[in-house]
N, C-alpha and C. Protein backbone atom coordinates (compact mmCIF):
# COMPACT_ATOMS: atom_id res chain seq x y z
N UNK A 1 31.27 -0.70 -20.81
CA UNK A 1 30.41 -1.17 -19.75
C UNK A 1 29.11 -0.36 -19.79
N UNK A 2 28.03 -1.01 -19.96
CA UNK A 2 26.14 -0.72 -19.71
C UNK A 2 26.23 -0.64 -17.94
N UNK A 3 25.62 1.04 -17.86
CA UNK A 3 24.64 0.67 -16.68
C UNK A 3 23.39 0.86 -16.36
N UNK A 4 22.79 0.08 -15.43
CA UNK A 4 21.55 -0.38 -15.68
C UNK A 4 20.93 0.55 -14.33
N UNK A 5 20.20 1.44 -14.48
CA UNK A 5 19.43 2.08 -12.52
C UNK A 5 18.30 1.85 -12.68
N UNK A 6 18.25 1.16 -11.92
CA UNK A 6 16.72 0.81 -11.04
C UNK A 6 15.84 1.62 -9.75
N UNK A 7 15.15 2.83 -9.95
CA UNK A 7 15.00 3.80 -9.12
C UNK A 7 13.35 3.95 -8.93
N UNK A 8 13.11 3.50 -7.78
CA UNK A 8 11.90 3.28 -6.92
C UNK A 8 11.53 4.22 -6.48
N UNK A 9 10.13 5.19 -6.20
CA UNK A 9 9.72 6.16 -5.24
C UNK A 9 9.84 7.37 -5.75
N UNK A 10 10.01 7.67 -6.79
CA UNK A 10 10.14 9.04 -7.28
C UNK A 10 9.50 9.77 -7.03
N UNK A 11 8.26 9.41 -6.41
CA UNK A 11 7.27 10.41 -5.56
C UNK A 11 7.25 10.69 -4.33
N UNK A 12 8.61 9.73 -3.93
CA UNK A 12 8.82 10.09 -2.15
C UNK A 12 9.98 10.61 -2.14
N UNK A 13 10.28 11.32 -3.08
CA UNK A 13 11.91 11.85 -2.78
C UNK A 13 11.17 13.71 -2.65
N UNK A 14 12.53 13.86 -1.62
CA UNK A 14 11.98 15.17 -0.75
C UNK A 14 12.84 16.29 -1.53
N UNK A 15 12.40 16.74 -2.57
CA UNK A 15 12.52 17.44 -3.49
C UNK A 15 11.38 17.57 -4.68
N UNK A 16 11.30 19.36 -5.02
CA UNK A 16 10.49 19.75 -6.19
C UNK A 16 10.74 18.41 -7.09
N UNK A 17 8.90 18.17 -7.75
CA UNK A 17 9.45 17.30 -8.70
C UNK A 17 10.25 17.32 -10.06
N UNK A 18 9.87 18.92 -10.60
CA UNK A 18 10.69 19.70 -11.40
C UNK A 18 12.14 19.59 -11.18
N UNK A 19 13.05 19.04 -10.52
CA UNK A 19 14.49 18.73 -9.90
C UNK A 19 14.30 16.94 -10.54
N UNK A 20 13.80 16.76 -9.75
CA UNK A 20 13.69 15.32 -10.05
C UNK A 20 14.01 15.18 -11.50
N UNK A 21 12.80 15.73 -12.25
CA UNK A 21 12.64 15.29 -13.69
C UNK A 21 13.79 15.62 -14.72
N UNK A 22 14.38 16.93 -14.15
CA UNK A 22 15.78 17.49 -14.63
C UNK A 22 16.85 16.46 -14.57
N UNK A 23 17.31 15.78 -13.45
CA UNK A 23 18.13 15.19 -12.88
C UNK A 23 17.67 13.62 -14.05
N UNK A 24 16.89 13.19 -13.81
CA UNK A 24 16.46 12.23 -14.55
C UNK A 24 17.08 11.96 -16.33
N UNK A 25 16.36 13.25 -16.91
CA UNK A 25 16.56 13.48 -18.13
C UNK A 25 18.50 14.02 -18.32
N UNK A 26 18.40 14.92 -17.59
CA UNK A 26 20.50 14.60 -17.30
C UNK A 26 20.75 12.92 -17.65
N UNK A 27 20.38 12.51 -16.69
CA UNK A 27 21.16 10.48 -16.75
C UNK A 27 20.47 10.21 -17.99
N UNK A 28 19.69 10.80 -18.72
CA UNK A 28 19.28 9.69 -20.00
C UNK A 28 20.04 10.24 -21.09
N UNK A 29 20.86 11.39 -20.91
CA UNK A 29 21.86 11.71 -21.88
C UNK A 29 23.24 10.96 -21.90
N UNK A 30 23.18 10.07 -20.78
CA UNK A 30 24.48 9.06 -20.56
C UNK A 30 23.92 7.88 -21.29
N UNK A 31 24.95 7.04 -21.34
CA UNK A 31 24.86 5.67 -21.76
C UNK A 31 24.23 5.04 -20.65
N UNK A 32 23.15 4.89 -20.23
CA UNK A 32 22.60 4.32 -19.15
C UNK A 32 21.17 3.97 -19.49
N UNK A 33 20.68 2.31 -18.86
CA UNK A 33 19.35 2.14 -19.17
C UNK A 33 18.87 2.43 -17.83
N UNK A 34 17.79 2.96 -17.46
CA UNK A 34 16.59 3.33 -16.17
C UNK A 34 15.62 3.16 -16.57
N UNK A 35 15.32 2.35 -15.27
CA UNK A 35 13.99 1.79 -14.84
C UNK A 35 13.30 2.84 -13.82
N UNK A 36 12.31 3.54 -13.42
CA UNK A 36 11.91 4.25 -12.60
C UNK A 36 10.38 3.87 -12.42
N UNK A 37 10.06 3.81 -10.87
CA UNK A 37 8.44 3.77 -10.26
C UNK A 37 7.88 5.13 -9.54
N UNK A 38 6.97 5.26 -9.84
CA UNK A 38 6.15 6.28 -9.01
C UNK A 38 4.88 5.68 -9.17
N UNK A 39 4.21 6.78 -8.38
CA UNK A 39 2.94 6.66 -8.00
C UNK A 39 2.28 7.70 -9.72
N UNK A 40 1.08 7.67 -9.92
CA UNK A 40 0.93 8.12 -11.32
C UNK A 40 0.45 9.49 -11.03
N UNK A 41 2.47 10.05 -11.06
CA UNK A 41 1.48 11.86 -10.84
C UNK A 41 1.69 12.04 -12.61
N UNK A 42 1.08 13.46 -12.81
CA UNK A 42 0.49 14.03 -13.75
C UNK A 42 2.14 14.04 -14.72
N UNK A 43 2.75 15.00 -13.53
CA UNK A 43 4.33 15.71 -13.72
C UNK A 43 5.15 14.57 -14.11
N UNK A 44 5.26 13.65 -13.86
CA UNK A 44 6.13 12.21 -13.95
C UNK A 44 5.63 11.66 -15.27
N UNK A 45 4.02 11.50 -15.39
CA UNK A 45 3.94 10.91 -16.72
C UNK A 45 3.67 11.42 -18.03
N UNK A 46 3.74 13.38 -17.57
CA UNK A 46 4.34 13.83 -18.95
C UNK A 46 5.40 14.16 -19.08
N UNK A 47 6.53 14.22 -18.12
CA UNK A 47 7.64 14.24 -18.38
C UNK A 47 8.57 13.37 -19.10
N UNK A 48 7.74 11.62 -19.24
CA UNK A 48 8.10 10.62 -19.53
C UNK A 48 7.30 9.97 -20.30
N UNK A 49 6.26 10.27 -21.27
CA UNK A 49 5.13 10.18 -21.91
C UNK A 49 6.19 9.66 -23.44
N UNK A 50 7.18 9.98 -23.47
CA UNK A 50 7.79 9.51 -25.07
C UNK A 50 8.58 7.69 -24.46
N UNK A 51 8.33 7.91 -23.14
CA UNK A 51 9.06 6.03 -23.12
C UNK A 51 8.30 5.12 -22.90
N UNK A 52 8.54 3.98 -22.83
CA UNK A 52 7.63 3.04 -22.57
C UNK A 52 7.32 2.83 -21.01
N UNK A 53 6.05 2.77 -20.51
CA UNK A 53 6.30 2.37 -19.27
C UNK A 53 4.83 1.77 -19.31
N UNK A 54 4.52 1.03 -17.87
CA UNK A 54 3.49 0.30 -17.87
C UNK A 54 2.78 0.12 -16.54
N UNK A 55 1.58 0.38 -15.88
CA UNK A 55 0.75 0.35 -14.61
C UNK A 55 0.62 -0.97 -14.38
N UNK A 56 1.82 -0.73 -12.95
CA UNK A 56 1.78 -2.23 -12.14
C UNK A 56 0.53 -2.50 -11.48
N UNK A 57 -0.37 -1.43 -10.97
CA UNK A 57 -2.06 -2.51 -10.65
C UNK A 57 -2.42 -3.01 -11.42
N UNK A 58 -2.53 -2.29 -12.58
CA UNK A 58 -3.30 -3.36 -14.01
C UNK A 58 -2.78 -4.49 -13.70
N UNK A 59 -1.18 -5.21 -13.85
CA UNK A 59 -0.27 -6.25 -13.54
C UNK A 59 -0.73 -7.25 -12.19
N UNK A 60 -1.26 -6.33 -11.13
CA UNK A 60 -1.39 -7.15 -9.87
C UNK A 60 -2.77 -6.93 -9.77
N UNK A 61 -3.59 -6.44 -10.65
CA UNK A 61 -4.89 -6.45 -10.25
C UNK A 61 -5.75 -7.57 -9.78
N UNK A 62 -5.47 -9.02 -10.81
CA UNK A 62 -6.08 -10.33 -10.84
C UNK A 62 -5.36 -10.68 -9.29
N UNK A 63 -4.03 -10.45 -9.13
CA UNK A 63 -3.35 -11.61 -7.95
C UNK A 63 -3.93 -11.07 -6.58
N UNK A 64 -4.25 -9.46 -6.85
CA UNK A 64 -4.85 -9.22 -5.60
C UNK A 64 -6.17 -9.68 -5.10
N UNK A 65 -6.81 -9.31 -6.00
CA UNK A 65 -8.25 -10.04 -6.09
C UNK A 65 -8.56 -11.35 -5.13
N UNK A 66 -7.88 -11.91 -6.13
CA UNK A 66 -7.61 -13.61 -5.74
C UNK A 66 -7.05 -13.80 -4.40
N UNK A 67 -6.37 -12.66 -3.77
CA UNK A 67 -5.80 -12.77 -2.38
C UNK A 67 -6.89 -12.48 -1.06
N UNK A 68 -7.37 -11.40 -1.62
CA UNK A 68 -8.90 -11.05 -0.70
C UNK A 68 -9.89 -12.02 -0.41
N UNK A 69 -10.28 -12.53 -1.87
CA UNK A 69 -11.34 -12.93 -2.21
C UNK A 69 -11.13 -14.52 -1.08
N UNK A 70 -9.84 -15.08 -1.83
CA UNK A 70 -9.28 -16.64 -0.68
C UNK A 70 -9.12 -16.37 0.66
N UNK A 71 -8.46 -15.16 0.95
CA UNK A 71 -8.20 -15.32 2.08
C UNK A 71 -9.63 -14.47 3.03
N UNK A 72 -10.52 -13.85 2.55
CA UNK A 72 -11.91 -13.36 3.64
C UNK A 72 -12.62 -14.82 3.30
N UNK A 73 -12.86 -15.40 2.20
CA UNK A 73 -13.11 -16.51 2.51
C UNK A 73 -13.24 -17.82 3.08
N UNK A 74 -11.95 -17.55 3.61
CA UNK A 74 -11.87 -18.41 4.97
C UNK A 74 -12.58 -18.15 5.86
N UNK A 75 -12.88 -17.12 6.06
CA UNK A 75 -13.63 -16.86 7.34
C UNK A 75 -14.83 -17.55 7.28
N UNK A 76 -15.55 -17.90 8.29
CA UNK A 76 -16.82 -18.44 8.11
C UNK A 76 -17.62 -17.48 7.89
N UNK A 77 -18.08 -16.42 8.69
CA UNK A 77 -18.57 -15.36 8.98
C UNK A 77 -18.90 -14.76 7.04
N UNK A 78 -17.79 -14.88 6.71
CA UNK A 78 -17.68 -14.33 5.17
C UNK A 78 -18.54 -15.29 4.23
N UNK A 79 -17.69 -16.52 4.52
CA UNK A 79 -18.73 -17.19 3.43
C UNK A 79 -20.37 -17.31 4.34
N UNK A 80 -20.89 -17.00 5.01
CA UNK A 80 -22.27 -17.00 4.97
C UNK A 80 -22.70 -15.66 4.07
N UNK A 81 -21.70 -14.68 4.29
CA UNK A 81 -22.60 -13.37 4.13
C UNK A 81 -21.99 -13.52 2.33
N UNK A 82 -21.50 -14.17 1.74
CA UNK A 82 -21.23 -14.93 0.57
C UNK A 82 -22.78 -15.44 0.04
N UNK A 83 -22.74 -16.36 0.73
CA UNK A 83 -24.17 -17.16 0.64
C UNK A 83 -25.75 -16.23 0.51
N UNK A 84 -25.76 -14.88 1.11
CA UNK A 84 -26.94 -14.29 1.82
C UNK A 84 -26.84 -13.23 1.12
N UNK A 85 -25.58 -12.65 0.31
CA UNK A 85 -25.34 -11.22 -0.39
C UNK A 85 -24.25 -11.40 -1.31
N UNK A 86 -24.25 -12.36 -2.15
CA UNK A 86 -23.59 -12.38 -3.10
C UNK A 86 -22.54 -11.54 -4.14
N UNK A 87 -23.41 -10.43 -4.07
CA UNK A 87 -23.72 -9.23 -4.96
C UNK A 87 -22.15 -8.21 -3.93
N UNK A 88 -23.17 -8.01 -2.83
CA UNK A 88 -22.22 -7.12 -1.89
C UNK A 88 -21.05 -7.57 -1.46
N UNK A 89 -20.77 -9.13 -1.38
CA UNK A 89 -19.28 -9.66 -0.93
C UNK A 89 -18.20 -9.48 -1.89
N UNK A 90 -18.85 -9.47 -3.36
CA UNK A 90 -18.21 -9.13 -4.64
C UNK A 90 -17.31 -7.82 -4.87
N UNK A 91 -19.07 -7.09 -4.55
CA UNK A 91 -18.37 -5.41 -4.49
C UNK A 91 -17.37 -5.28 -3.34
N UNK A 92 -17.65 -5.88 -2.11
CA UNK A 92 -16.59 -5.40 -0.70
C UNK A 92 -14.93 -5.77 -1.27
N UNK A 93 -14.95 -6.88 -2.12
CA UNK A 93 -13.91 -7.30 -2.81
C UNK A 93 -13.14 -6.48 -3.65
N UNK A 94 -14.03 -6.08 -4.50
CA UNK A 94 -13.51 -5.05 -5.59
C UNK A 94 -13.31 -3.68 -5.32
N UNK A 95 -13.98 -3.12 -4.20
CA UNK A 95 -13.65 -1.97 -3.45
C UNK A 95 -12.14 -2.11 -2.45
N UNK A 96 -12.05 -3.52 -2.22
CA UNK A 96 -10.56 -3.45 -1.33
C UNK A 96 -8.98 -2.94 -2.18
N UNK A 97 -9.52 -3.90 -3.42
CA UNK A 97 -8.48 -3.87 -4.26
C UNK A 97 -8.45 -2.50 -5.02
N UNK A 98 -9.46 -2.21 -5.43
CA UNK A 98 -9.23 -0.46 -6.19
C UNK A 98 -8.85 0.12 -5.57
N UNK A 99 -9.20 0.22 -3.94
CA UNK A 99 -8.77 1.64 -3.00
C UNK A 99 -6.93 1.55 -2.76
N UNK A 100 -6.45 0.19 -2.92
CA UNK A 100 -5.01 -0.44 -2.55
C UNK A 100 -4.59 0.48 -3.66
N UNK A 101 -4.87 0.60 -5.06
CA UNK A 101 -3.96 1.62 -6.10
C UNK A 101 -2.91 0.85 -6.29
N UNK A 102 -2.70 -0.57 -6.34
CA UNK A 102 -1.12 -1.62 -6.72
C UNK A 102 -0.63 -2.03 -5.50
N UNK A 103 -0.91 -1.45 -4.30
CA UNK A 103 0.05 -1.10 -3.09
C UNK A 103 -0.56 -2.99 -2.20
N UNK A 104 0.65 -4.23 -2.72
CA UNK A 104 -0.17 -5.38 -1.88
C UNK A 104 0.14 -5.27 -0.63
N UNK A 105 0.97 -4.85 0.02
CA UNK A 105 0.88 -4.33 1.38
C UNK A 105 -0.51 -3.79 1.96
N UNK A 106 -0.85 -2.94 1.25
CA UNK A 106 -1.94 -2.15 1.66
C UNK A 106 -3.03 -3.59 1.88
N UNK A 107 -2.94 -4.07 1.07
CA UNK A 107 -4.02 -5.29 0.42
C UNK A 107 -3.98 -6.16 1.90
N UNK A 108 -2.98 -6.37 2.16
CA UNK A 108 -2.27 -7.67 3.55
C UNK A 108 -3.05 -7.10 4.82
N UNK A 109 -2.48 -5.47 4.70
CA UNK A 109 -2.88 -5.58 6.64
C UNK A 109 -4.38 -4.87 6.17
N UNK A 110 -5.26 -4.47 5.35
CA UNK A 110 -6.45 -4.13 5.34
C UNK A 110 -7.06 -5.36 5.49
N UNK A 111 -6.74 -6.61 4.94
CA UNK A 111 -7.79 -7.29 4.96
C UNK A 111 -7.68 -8.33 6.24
N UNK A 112 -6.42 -7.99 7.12
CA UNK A 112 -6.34 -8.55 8.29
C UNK A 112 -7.22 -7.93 8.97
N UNK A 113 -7.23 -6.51 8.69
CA UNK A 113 -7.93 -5.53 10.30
C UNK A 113 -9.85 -6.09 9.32
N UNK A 114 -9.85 -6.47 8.39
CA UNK A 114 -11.09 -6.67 7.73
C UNK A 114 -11.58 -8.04 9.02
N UNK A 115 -10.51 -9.34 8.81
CA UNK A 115 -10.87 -10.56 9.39
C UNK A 115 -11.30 -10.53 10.86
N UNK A 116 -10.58 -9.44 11.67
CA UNK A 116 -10.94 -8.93 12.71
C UNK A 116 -12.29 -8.32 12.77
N UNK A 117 -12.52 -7.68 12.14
CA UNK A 117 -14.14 -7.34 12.18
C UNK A 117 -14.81 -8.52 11.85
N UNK A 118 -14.78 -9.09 11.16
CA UNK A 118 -15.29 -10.18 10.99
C UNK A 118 -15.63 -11.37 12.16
N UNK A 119 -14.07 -11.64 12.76
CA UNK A 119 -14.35 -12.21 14.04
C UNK A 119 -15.07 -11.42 15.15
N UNK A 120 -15.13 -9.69 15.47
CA UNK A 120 -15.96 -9.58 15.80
C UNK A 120 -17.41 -9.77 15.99
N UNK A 121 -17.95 -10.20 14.89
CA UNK A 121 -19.69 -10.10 14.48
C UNK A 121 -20.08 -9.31 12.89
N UNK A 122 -18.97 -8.01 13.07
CA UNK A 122 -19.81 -7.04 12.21
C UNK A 122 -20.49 -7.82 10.90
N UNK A 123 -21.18 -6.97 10.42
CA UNK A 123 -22.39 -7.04 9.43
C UNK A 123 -21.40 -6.47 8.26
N UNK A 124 -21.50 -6.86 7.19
CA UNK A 124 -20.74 -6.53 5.85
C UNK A 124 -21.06 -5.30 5.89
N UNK A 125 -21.91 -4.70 5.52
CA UNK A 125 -22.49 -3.35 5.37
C UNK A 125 -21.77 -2.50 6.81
N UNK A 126 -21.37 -2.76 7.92
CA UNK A 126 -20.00 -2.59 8.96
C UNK A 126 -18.41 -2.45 7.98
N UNK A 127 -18.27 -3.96 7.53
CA UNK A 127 -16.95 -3.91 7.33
C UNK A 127 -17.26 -2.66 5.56
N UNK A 128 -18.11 -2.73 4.94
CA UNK A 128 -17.37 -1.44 3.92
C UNK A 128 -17.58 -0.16 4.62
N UNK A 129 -18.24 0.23 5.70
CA UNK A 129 -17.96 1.37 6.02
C UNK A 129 -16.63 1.32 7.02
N UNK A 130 -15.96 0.36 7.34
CA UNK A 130 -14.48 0.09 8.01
C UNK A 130 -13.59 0.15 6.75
N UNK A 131 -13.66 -0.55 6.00
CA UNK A 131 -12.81 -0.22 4.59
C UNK A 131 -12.91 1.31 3.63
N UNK A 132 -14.63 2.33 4.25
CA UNK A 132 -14.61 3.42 3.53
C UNK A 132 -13.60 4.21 4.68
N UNK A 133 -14.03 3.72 6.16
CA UNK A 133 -12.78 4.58 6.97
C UNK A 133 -11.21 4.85 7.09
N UNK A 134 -10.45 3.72 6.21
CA UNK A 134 -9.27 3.56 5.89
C UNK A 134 -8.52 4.11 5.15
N UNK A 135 -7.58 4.90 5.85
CA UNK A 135 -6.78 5.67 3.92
C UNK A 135 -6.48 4.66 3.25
N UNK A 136 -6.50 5.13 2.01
CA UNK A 136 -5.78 4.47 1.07
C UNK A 136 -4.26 5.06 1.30
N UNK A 137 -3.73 5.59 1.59
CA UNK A 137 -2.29 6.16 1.93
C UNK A 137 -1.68 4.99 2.85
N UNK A 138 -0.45 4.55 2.24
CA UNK A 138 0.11 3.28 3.34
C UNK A 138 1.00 4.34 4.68
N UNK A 139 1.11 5.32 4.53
CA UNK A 139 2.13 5.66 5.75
C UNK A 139 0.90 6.02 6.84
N UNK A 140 -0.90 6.55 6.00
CA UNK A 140 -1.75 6.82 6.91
C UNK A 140 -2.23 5.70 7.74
N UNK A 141 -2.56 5.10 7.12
CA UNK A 141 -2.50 3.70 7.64
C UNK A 141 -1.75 3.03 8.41
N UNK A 142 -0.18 2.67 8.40
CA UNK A 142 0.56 2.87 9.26
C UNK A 142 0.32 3.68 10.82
N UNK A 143 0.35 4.91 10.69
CA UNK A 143 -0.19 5.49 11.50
C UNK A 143 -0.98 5.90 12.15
N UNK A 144 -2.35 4.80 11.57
CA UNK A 144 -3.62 4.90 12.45
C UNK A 144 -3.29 3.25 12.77
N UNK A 145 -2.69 2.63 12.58
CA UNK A 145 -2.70 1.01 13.21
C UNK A 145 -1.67 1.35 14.28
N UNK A 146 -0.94 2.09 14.66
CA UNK A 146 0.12 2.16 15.63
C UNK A 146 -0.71 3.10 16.69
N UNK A 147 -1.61 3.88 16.49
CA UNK A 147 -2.49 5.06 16.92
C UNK A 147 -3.20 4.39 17.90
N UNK A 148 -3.97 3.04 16.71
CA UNK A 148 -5.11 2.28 17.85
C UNK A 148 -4.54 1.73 18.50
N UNK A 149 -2.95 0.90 18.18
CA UNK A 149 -2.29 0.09 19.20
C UNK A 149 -2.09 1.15 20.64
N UNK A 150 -1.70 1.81 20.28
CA UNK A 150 -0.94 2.94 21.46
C UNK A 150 -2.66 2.75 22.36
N UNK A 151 -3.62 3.43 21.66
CA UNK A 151 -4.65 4.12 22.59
C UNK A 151 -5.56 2.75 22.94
N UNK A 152 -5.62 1.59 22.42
CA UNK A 152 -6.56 0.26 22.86
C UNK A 152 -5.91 -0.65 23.55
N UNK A 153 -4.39 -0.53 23.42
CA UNK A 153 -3.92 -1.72 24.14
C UNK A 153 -2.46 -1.66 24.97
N UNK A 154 -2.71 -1.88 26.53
CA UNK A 154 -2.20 -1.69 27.12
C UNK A 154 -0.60 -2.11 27.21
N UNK A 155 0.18 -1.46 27.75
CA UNK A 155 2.06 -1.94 27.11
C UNK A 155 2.48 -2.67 25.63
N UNK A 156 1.80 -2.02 24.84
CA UNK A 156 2.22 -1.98 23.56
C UNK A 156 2.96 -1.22 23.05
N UNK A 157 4.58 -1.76 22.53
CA UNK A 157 5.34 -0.59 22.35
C UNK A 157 5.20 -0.17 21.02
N UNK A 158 5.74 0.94 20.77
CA UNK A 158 5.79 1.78 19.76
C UNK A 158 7.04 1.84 18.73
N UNK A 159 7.70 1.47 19.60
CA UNK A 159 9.58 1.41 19.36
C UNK A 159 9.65 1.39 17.72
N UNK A 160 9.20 0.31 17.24
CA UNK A 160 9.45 -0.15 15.65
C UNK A 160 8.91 0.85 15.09
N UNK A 161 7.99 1.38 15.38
CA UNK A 161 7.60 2.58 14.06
C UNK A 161 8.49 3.52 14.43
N UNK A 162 8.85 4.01 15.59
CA UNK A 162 9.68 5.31 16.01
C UNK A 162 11.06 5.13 15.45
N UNK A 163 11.38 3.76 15.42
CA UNK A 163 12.52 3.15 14.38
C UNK A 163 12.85 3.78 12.97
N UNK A 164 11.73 3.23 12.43
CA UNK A 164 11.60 3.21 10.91
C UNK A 164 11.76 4.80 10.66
N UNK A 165 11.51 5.70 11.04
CA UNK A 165 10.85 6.96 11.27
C UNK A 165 12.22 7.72 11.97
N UNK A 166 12.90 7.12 12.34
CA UNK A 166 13.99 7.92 12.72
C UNK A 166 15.06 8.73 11.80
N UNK A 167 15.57 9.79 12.09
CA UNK A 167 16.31 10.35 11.19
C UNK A 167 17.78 10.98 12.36
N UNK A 168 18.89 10.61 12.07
CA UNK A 168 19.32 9.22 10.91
C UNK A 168 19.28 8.28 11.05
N UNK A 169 18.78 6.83 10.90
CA UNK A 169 18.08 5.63 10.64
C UNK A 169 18.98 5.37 12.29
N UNK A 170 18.04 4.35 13.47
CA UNK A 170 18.93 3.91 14.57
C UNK A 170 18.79 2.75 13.96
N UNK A 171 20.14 1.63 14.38
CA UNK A 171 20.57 0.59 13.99
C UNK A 171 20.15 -0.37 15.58
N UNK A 172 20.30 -1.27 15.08
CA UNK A 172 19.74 -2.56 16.77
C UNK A 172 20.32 -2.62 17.42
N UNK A 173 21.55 -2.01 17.03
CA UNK A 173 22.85 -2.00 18.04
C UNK A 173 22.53 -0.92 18.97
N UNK A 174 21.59 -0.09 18.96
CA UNK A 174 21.39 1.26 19.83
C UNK A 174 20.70 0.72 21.13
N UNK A 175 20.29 -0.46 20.81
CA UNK A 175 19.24 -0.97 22.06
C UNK A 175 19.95 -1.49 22.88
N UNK A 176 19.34 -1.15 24.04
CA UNK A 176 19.83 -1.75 25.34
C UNK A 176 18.56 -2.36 25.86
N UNK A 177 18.59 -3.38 26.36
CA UNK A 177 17.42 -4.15 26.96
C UNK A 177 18.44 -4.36 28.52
């Protein structure tokens, strides 16, 4: 019997990465094929520089694109400033997707809190300094969209992130309504 591990996050596991990479190279002395993702640290891709592996933005670079580009385009607001700055709606595009680093999540709720400015009024030259204000970090992010909820809008709960975030994980069964 082949087994096959499929191991995600190697950069979020709460351990030296020097452990990690040990532990790793241990399982490749078994009969076992692994698949592993990280984020592209230095330590990970010379530790693993003799296998094949391959950068999933390169992979999602075009689909993201194409996701920004269709979906701010809807906006009206967008396609004028399309029409009036050609040049700059391009770049605001290509700046969304580089700062994401692969991450289409990141891609989804940036360019929601983008459409919102948009329905506000702002001026493009607004929304890239709203997109230069944004981590690129998805948990920072996370935590400045729950930040503004808490401090802009009144009885907005918090519950679901305090969820996710719990240690040891609470289940739905904990709630009492």
């Amino acid at each position: 019997m082949k087994l096959f591990f499929l191991i995600d996050g190697l950069d979020e596991y709460n351990r030296p990465t020097r452990i990690v990479i040990k532990w790793l190279h241990n399982l490749l002395e078994g009969d076992f094929k692994i698949c592993v993702a990280s984020r592209p640290w230095i330590e990970f891709e010379d530790a693993f520089v003799q296998f094949p592996n391959l950068v999933l933005e390169d992979l999602t670079r075009g689909d993201m694109y194409h996701y920004v580009n269709s979906t701010l385009s809807e906006h009206l607001a967008f396609k004028d400033f399309e029409e009036v700055e050609p040049e700059f709606t391009v770049d605001l595009i290509d700046n969304v997707v580089s700062k994401a680093s692969g991450f289409f999540l990141w891609v989804y709720l940036v360019v929601s809190l983008l459409q919102g400015s948009l329905t506000n009024g702002e001026r493009l030259s607004d929304l890239q300094r709203r997109l230069d204000s944004i981590p690129p970090d998805l948990k920072q992010l996370f935590d400045n969209i729950i930040d503004s909820l808490a401090n802009n809008e009144k009885g907005v709960s918090v519950v679901p992130a305090t969820t996710c975030n719990a240690q040891p994980p609470i289940s739905p069964d904990s709630f009492v309504c």
